[in-house]
Protein backbone atom coordinates (compact mmCIF):
# COMPACT_ATOMS: atom_id res chain seq x y z
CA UNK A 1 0.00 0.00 0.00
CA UNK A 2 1.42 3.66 -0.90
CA UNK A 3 2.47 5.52 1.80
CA UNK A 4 0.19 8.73 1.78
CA UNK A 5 0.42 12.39 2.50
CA UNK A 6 -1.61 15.48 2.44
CA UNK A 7 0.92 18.22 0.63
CA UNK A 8 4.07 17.94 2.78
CA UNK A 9 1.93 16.50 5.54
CA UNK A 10 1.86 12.75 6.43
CA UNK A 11 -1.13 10.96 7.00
CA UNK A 12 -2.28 8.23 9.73
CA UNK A 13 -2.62 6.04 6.43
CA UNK A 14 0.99 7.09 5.61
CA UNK A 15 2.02 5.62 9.23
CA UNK A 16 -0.46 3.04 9.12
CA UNK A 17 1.42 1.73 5.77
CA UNK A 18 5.13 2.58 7.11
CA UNK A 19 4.17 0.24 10.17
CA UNK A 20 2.46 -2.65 8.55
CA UNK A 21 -0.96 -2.18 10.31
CA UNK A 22 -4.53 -1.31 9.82
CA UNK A 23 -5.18 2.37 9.84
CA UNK A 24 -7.65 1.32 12.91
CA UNK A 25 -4.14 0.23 14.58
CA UNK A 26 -2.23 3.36 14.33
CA UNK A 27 -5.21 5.14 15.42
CA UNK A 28 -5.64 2.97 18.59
CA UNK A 29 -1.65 3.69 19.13
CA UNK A 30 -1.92 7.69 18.31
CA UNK A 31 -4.87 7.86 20.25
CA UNK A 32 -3.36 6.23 23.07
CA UNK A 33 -5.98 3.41 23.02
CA UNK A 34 -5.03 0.08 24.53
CA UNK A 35 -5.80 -3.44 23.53
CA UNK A 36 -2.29 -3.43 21.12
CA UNK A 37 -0.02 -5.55 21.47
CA UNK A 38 3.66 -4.23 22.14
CA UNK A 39 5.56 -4.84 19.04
CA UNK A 40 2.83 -2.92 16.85
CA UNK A 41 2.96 -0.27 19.15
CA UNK A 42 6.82 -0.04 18.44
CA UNK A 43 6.25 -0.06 14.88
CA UNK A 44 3.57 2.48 14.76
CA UNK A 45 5.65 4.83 17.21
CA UNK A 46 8.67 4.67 14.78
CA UNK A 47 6.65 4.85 11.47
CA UNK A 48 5.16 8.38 13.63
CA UNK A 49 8.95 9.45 14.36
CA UNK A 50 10.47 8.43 11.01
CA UNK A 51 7.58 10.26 9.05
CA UNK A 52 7.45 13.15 11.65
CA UNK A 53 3.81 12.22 11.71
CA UNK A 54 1.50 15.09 13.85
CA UNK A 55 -2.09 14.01 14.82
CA UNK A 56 -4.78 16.26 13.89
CA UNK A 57 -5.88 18.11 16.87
CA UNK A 58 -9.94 18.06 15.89
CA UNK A 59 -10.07 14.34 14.55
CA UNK A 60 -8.23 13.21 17.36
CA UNK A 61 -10.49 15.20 19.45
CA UNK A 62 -13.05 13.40 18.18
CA UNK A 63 -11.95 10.20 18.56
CA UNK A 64 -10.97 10.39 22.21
CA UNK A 65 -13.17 12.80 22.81
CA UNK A 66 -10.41 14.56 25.03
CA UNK A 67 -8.48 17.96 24.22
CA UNK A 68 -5.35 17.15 25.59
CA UNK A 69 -5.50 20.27 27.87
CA UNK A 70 -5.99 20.31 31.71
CA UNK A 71 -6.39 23.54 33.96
CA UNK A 72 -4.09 24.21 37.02
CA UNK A 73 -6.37 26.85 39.10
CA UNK A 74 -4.27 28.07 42.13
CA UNK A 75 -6.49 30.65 44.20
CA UNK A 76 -4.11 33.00 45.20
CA UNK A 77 -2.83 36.79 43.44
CA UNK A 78 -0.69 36.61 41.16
CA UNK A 79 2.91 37.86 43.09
CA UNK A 80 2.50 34.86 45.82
CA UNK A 81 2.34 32.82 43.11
CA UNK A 82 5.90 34.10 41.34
CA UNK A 83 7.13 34.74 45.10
CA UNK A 84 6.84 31.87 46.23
CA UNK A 85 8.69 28.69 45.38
CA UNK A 86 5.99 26.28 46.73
CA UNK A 87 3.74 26.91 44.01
CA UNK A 88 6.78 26.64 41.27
CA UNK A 89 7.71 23.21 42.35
CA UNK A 90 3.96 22.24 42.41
CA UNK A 91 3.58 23.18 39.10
CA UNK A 92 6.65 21.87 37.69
CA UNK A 93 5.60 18.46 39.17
CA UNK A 94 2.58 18.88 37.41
CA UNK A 95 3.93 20.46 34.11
CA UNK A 96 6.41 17.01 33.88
CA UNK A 97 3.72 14.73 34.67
CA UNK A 98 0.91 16.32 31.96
CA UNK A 99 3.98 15.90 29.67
CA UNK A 100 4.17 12.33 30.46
CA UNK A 101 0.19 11.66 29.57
CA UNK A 102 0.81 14.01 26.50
CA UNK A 103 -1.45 17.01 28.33
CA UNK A 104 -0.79 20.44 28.02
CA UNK A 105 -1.25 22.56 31.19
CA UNK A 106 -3.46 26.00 31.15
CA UNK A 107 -2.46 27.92 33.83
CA UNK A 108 -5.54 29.87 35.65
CA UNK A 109 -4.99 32.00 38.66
CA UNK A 110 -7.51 33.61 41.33
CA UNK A 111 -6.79 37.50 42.30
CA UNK A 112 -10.20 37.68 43.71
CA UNK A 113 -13.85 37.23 43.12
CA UNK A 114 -14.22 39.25 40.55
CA UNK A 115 -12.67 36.28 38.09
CA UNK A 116 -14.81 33.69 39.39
CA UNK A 117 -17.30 34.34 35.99
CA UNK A 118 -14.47 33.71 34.02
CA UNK A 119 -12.79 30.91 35.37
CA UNK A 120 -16.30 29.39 34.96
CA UNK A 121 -16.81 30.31 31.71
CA UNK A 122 -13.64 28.91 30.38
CA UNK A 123 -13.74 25.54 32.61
CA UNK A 124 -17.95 25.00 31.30
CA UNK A 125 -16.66 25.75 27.55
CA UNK A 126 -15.30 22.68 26.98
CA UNK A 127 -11.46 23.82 26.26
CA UNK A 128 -9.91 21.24 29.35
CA UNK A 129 -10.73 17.63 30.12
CA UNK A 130 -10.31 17.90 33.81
CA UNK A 131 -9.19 20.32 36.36
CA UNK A 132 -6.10 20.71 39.39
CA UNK A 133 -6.64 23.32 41.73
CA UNK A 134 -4.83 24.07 44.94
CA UNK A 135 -4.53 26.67 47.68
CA UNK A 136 -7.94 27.06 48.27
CA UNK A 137 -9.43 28.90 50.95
CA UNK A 138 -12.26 27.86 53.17
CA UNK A 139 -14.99 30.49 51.87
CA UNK A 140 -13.41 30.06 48.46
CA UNK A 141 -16.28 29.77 45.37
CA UNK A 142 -14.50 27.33 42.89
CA UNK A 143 -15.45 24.57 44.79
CA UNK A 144 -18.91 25.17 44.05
CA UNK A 145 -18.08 26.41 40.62
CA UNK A 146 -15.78 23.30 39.65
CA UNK A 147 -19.27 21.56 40.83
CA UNK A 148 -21.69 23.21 38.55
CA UNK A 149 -19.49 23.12 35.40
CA UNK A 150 -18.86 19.63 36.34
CA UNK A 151 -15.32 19.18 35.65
CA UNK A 152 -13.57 15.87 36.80
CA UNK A 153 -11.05 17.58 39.27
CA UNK A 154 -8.12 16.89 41.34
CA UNK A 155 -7.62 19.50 44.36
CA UNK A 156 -4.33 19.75 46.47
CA UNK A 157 -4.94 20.13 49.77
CA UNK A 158 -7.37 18.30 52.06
CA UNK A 159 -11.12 19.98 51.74
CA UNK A 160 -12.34 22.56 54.36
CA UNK A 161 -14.96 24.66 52.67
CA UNK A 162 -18.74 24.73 53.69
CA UNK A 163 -19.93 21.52 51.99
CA UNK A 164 -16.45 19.57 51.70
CA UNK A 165 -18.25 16.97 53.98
CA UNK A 166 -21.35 16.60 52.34
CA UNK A 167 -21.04 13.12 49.82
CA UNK A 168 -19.00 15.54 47.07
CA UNK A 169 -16.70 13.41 45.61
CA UNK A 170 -13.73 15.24 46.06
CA UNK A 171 -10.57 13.49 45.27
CA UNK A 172 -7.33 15.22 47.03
CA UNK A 173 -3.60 15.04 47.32
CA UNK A 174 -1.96 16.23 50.20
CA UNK A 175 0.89 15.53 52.51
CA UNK A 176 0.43 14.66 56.84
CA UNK A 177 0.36 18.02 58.10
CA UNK A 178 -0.61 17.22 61.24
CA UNK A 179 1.97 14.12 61.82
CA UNK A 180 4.64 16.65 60.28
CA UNK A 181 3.84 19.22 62.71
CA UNK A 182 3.62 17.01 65.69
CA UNK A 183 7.54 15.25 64.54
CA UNK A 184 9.06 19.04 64.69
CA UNK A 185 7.60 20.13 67.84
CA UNK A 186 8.56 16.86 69.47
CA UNK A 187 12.03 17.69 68.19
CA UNK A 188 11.91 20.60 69.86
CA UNK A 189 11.06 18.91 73.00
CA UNK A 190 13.99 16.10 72.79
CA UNK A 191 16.24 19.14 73.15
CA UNK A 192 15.02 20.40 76.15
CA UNK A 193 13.29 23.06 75.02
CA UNK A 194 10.77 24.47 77.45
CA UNK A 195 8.65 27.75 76.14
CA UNK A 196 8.02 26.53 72.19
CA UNK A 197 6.35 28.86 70.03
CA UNK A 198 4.53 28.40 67.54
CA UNK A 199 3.96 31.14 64.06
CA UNK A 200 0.80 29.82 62.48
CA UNK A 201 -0.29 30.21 58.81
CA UNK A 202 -3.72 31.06 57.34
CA UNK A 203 -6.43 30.33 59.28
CA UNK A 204 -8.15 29.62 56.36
CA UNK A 205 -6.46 26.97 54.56
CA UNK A 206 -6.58 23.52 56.48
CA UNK A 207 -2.44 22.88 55.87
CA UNK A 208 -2.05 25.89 58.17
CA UNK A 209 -5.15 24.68 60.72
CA UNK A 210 -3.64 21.05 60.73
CA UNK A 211 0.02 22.20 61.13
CA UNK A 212 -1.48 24.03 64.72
CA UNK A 213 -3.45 21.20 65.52
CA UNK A 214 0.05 18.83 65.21
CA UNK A 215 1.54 21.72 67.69
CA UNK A 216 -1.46 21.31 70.21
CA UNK A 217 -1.06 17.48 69.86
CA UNK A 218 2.11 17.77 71.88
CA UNK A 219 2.11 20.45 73.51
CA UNK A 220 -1.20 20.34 75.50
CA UNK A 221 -1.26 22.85 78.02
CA UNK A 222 0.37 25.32 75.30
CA UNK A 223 0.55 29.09 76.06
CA UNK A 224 -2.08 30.98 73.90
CA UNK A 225 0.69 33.82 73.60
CA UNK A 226 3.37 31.62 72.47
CA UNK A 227 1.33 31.26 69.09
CA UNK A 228 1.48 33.83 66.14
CA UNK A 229 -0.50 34.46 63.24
CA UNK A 230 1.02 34.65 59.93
CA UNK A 231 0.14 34.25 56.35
CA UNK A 232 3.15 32.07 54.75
CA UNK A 233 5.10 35.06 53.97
CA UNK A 234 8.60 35.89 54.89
CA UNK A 235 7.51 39.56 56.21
CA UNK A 236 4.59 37.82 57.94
CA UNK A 237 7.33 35.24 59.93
CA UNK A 238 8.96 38.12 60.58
CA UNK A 239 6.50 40.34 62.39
CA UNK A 240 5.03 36.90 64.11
CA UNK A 241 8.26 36.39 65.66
CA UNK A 242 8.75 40.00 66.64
CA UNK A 243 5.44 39.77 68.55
CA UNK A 244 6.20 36.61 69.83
CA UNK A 245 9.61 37.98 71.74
CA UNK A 246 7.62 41.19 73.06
CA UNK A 247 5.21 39.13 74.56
CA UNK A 248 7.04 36.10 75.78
CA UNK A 249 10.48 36.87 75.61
CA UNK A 250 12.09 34.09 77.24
CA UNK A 251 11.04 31.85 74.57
CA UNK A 252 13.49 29.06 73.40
CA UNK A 253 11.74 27.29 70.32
CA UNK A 254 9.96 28.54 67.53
CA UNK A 255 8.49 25.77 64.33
CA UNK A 256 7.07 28.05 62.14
CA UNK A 257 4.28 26.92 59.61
CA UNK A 258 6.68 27.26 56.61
CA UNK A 259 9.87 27.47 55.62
CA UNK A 260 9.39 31.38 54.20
CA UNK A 261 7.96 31.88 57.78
CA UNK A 262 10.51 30.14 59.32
CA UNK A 263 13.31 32.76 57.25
CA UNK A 264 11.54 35.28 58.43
CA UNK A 265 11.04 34.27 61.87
CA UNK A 266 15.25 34.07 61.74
CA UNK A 267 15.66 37.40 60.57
CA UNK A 268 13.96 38.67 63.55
CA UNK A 269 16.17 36.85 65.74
CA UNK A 270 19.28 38.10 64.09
CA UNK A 271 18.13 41.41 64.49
CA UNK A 272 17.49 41.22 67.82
CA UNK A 273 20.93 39.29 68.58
CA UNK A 274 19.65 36.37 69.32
CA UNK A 275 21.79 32.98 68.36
CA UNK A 276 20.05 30.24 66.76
CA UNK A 277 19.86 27.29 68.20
CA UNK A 278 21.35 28.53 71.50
CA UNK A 279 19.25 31.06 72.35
CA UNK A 280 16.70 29.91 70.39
CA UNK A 281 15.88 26.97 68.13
CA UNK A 282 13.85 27.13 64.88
CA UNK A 283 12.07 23.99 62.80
CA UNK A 284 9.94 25.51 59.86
CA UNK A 285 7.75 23.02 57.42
CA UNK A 286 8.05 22.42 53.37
CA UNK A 287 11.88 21.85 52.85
CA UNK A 288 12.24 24.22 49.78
CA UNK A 289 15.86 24.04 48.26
CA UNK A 290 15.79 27.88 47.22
CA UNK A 291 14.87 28.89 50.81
CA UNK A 292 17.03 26.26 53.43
CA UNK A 293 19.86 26.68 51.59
CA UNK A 294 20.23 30.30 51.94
CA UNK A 295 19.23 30.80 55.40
CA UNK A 296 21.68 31.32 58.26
CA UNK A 297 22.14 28.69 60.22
CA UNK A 298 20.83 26.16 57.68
CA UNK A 299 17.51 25.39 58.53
CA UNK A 300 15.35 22.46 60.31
CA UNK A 301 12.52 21.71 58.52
CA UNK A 302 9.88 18.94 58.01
CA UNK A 303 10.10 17.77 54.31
CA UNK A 304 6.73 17.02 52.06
CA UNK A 305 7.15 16.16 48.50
CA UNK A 306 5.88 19.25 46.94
CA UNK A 307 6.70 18.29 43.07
CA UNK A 308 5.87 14.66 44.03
CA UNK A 309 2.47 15.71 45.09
CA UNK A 310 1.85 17.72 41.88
CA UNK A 311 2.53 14.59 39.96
CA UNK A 312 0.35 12.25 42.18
CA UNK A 313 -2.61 14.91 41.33
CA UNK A 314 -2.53 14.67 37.67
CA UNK A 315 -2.23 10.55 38.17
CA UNK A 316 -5.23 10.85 40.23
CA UNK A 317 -6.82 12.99 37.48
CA UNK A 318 -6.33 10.91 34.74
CA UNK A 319 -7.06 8.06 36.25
CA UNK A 320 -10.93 9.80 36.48
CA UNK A 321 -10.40 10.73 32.90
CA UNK A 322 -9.80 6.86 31.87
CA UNK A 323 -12.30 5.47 33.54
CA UNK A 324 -14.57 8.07 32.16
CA UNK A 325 -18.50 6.74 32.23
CA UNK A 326 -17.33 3.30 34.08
CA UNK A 327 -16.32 5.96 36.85
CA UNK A 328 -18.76 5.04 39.73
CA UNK A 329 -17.09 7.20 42.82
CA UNK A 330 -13.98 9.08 43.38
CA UNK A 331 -10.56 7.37 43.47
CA UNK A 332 -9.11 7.44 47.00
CA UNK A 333 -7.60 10.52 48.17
CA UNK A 334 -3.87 10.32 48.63
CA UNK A 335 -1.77 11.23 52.41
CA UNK A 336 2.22 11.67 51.41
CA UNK A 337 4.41 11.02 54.46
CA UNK A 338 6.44 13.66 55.97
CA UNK A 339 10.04 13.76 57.19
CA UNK A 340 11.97 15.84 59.62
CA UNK A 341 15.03 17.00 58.30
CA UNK A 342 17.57 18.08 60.84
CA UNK A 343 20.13 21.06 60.07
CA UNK A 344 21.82 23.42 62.48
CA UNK A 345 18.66 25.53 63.38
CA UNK A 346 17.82 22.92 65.59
C-alpha cells in the first residue's frame, strides 16, 4: 500500500502503511488506546517518528473525545504565586507529569472574586478535560463552581470549605500536616526546650489549621501567647516572631508553619541578637531548596514532597479521565508522608 500524504503533511494512512498495520491500529496507538499488542505499538511509534507524523488536533479530538488540555487553578494573586517557590515546584511536578500523559497545562490564577465568571466560563466551555486546583481557601467559590461546570477535578490540599463533607466526591492530594507538625515540635522537646512557640499560617487553609493542631497534639497545656499568626510570607514570619519575643520573651523554640515563615522568623532573631539554636531553636515546614539553603544557620525543617504531590494529582486525574462513564465514585484521596530533616537551626 502507498504511503500517503496530504501536501508535505503525512497521514495516519501514511504511518499506518510505514508500520504494517490497519489504519484502525495506528489510530488505537496515536490515540493512546489500549488493547495493542507491544511490538505494533513499536512499529507504529517509529513509522510516527520516522515520518514526523503530527495528529490532527480536531479528529483526534473526536476520537478520544479529550483535548489534551488540563487547567491548574491556584487561588491565590498573582505575586505569591511568582514569590513563592511552593507553588513553582507544584507546578513543575505537574507540568512534567501532563507531559508524560501528552497534556498540556493552562495555567488559571484567582486574584479575587471578581474572576470567578471567568474561570467558569472557560472551565464549562469545553477547552480542558479535567481540572487541578490548589490553595484554596475555606470560603473560596470554585469549589462550588468546579461543581456546577462539572469538571472531573483533582484538588491539592485536604477539603475545608462549607460543603467539603457533604457526599461531594472530592478526590485530594496532600501531605500529613498534622503528623509533620507534631515530629518538629517533638524535636523541639527532645532538646530540652521548654517555652516553644509556635507562628501559624492562614487560618483559612486547612495545611495551616492542621500544622497548629500537630503543635497542640504535643504540647497540650500550650501558652495561647506563644502562638502567632502569619500568612506564609517571609515579612509575615517576621513580624510573628517580633510579637512573639515582646510578649514572651524568654522563649526558646519557635516551628514556624513554613519554611518562608521560618526565614523570616530568623531574621527577627538576628536582628534582635539572638543565636540560633542557643538562644533559640527554629524547625519551619516544606523543605524548599531555594529557601534552606540560603538561610543562616541552615535550617530544620519537616520535608513534604511538593513536586511529588503535583505529579500524584494529575495521576489521580487521569485516572478519572480513563475510567470516564465506568467511573462510579472518586478514586481514594492520597496522604504523602512527611520527614523531619535536621540542620543546624535545631
Amino acid at each position: 500500500m502507498p504511503e500517503q500524504t496530504t501536501g508535505s503533511r503525512p497521514t495516519l494512512e501514511a504511518v499506518a502503511a510505514r508500520a504494517g498495520v490497519s489504519r484502525a491500529t495506528a489510530s488505537r496507538v496515536v490515540n493512546g488506546g489500549a488493547g495493542v499488542r507491544r511490538p505494533l505499538v513499536d512499529k507504529v511509534r517509529q513509522a510516527v517518528e520516522e515520518l514526523g507524523y503530527v495528529p490532527n488536533h480536531a479528529a483526534r479530538t473526536l476520537v478520544t473525545r479529550r483535548n489534551g488540555a488540563v487547567a491548574v487553578i491556584i487561588a491565590e494573586p498573582e505575586f505569591r504565586i511568582f514569590s513563592d517557590p511552593f507553588f513553582e515546584q507544584q507546578v513543575r511536578g505537574i507540568s512534567r507529569e501532563l507531559t508524560a500523559h501528552d497534556s498540556q497545562l493552562v495555567l488559571l490564577w484567582v486574584e479575587g472574586p471578581g474572576d470567578h465568571d471567568r474561570i467558569a466560563r472557560y472551565l464549562g466551555g469545553g477547552h480542558v478535560d479535567g481540572a487541578l486546583a490548589f490553595s484554596l481557601h475555606n470560603d473560596d467559590e470554585l469549589p462550588s463552581i468546579i461543581s456546577r461546570v462539572k469538571v472531573p477535578t483533582v484538588f491539592g490540599g485536604r477539603p475545608g470549605w462549607p460543603g467539603a463533607t457533604s457526599g461531594l466526591a472530592l478526590p485530594y492530594v496532600d501531605c500529613d500536616n498534622r503528623g509533620g507538625a507534631r515530629e518538629a515540635v517533638r524535636h523541639l522537646v527532645s532538646l530540652g526546650r521548654e517555652h516553644i512557640a509556635h507562628i501559624a499560617g492562614p487560618r483559612d487553609q486547612t495545611s495551616a489549621l492542621d500544622r497548629i493542631d500537630g503543635y497542640r497534639d504535643v504540647l497540650l497545656d500550650a501558652d495561647p501567647d506563644l502562638v502567632s499568626q502569619g500568612d506564609f510570607t517571609v515579612e509575615s514570619g517576621a513580624r510573628a516572631m517580633a510579637e512573639l519575643l515582646e510578649r514572651r520573651p524568654g522563649l526558646d523554640a519557635v516551628f514556624a508553619s513554613n519554611d518562608l515563615m521560618a526565614s523570616g522568623a530568623l531574621r527577627t532573631l538576628r536582628e534582635r541578637g539572638l543565636r540560633v539554636p542557643d538562644d533559640v531553636a527554629v524547625v519551619g515546614f516544606d523543605d524548599m531548596a531555594s529557601v534552606v539553603e540560603s538561610t543562616d544557620p541552615p535550617l530544620t525543617t519537616v520535608r513534604q514532597d511538593i513536586e511529588g504531590m503535583g505529579r500524584l494529582m494529575v495521576r489521580l486525574l487521569m485516572r478519572v479521565l480513563n475510567e470516564g462513564e465506568q467511573h462510579t465514585g472518586a478514586p481514594a484521596s492520597v496522604i504523602t508522608p512527611t520527614t523531619l530533616v535536621r540542620r543546624a537551626s535545631a
